[in-house]
Protein backbone atom coordinates (compact mmCIF):
# COMPACT_ATOMS: atom_id res chain seq x y z
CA UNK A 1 -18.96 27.45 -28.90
CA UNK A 2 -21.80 25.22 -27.82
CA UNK A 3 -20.42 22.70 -29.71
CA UNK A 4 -17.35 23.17 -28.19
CA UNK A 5 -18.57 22.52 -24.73
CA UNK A 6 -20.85 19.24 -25.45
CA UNK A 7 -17.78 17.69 -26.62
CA UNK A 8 -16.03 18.97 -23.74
CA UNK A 9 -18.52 17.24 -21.33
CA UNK A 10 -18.61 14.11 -23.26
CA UNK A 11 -15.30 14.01 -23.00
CA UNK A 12 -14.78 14.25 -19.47
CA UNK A 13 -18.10 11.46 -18.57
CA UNK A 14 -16.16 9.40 -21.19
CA UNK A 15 -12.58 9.81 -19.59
CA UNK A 16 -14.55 9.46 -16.26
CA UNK A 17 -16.30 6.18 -16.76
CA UNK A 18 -13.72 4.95 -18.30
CA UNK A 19 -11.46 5.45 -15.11
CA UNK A 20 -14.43 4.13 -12.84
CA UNK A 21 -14.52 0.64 -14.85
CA UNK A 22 -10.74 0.22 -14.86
CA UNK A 23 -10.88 0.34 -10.93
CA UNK A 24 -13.79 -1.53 -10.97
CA UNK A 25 -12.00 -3.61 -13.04
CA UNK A 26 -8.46 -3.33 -10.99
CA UNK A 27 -10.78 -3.91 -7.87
CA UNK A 28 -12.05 -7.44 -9.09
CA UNK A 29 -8.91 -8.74 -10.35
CA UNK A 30 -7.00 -7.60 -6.69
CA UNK A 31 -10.20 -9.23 -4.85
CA UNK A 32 -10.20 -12.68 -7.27
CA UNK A 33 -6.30 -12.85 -6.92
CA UNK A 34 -6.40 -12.32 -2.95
CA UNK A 35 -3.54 -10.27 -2.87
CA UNK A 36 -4.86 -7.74 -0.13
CA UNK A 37 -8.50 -6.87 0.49
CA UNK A 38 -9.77 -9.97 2.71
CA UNK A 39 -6.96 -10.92 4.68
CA UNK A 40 -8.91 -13.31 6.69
CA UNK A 41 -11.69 -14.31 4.52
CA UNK A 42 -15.05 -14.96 6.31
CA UNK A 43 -16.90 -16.09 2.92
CA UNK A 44 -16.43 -14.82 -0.86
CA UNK A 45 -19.40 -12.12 -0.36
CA UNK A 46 -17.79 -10.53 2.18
CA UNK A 47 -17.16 -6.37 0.95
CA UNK A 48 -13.39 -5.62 0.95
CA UNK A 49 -11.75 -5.07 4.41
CA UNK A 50 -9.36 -2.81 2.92
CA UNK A 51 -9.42 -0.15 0.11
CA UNK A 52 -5.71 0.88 -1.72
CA UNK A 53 -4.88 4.75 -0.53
CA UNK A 54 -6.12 7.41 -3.92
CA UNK A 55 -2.45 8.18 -5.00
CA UNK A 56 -3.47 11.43 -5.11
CA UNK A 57 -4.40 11.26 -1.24
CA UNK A 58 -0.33 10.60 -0.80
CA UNK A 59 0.78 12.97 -3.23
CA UNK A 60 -0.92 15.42 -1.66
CA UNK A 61 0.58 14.68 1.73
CA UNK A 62 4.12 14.72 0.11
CA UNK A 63 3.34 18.47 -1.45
CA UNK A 64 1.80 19.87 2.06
CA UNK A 65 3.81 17.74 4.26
CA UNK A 66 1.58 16.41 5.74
CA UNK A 67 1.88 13.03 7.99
CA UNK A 68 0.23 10.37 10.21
CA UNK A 69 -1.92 9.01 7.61
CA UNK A 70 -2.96 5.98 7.30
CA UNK A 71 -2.32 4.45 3.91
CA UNK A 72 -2.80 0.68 2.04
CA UNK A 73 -0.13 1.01 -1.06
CA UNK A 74 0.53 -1.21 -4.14
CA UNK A 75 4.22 -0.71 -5.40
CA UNK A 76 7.07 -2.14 -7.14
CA UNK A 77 10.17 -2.91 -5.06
CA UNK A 78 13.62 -0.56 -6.48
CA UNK A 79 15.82 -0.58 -3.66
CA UNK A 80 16.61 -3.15 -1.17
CA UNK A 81 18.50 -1.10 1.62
CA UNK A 82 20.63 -2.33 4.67
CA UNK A 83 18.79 -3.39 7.54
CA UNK A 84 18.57 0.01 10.22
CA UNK A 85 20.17 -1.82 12.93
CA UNK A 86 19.79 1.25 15.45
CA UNK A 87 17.40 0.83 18.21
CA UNK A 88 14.46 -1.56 16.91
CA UNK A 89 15.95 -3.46 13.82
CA UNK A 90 13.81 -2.37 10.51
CA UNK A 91 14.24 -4.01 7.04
CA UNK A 92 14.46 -0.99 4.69
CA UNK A 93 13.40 -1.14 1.06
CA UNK A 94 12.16 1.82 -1.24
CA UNK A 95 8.66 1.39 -3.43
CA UNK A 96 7.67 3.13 -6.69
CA UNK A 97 3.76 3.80 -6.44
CA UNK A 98 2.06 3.81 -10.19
CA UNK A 99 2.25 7.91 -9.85
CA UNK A 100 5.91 7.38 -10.18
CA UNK A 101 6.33 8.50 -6.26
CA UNK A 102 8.80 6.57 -4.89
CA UNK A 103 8.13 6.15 -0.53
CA UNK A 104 10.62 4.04 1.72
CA UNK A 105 9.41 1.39 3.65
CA UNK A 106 10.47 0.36 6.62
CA UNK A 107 8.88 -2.67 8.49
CA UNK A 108 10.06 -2.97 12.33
CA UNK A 109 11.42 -6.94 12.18
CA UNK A 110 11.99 -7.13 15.87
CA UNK A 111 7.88 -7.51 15.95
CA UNK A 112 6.84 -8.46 12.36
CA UNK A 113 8.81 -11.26 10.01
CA UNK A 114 11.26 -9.96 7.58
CA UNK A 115 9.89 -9.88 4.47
CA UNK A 116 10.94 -13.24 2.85
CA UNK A 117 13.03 -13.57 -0.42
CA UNK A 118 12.55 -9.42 -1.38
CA UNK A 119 13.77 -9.06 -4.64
CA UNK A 120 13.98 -5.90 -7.09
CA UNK A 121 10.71 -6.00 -9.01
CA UNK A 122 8.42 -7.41 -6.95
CA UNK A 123 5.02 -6.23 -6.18
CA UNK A 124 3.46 -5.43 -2.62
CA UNK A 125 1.03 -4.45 -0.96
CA UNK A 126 1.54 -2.31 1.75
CA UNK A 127 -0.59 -1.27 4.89
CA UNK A 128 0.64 1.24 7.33
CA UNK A 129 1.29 4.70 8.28
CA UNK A 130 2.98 7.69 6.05
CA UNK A 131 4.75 10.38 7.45
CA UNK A 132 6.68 12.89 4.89
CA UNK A 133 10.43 13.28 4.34
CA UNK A 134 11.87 15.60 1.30
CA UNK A 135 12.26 11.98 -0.98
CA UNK A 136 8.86 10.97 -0.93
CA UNK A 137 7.85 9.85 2.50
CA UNK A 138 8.26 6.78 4.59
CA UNK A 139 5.87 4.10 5.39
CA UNK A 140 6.16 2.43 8.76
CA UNK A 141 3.62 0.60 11.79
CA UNK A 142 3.91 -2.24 8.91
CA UNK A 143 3.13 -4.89 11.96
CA UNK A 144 1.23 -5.46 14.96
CA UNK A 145 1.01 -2.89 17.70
CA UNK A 146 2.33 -5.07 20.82
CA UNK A 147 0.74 -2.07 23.12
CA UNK A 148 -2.76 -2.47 21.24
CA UNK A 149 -2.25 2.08 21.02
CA UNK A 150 -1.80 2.03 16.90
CA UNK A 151 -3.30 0.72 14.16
CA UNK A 152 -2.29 -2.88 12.81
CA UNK A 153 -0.44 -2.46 9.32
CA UNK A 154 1.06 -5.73 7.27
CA UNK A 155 3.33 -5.61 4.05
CA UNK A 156 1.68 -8.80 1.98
CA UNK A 157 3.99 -10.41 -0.73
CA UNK A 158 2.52 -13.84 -3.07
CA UNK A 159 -0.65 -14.24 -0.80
CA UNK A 160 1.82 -13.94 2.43
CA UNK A 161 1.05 -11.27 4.77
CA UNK A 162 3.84 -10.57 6.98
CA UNK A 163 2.43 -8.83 10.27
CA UNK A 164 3.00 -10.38 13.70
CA UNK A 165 6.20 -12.92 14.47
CA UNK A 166 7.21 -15.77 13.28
CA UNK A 167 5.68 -17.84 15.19
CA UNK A 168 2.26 -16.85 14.44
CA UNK A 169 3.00 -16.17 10.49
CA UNK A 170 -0.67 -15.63 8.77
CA UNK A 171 -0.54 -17.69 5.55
CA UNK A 172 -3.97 -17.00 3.47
């Protein structure tokens, strides 16, 4: 039985640092590729700005229903929807996190840019707020808050984070 339990336990600090040095090693290869963490890079020492969301953090709000969290997501694109014309305009687009949880994005392009060339496939990073619905949940404040009352969220695509209007684009 003893036995039995030591291998247990190795097992697990095994299976345990070898999850902590993949997203150590996930970490570096985001932070050397530039994809998300500095978005305005003061100098290469500089700790992350932004951390990506624990999936488990948004499954967990998707099984209580819980919403109004705050979330930075990497996901694949599988759905380019119409645009939700009604009220603000929106580009709509569903994301497949690595859990397999699929969330809908929609990015309010009366105040941000529309996301440029979206295909099926491509990767993004996503920063903004969650709020459940019954197919996964919905990501949205993916822009500038004009009224300065919310926080800031951005959707970057290839080193482009799109965020404010067009006019003032941040390239990086």
């Amino acid at each position: 039985m003893r036995s039995l339990v030591k291998v247990f336990c190795v097992a697990v600090i095994v299976t345990i640092g070898y999850q902590h040095q993949t997203l150590s090693l996930n970490l570096a290869s985001l932070q050397r590729s530039a994809k998300v963490y500095n978005i305005s890079q003061r100098s290469p020492n500089t700790a992350p700005r932004y951390q990506l969301t624990n999936l488990a953090v948004i499954k967990n709000a998707f099984n209580r229903r819980i919403s109004n969290i705050q979330v930075l997501v990497q996901g694949k694109v599988i759905a380019i929807l119409p645009d939700d014309l009604r009220g603000d305009r929106h580009q709509r687009f569903i994301i497949r996190l690595a859990n397999l949880q699929t969330l809908l994005i929609s990015h309010n392009i009366d105040i941000a840019p529309r996301v440029k060339d979206l295909k099926m496939g491509d990767s993004l990073y996503i920063y903004g707020e969650y709020e459940w619905n019954a197919k996964g949940g919905v990501i949205h404040w993916t822009h500038r808050d004009p009224k300065k009352q919310h926080i800031d969220g951005w959707i970057r695509k290839n080193n482009i984070t799109y965020q404010q209007s067009m006019q003032k684009l941040k390239v990086s």
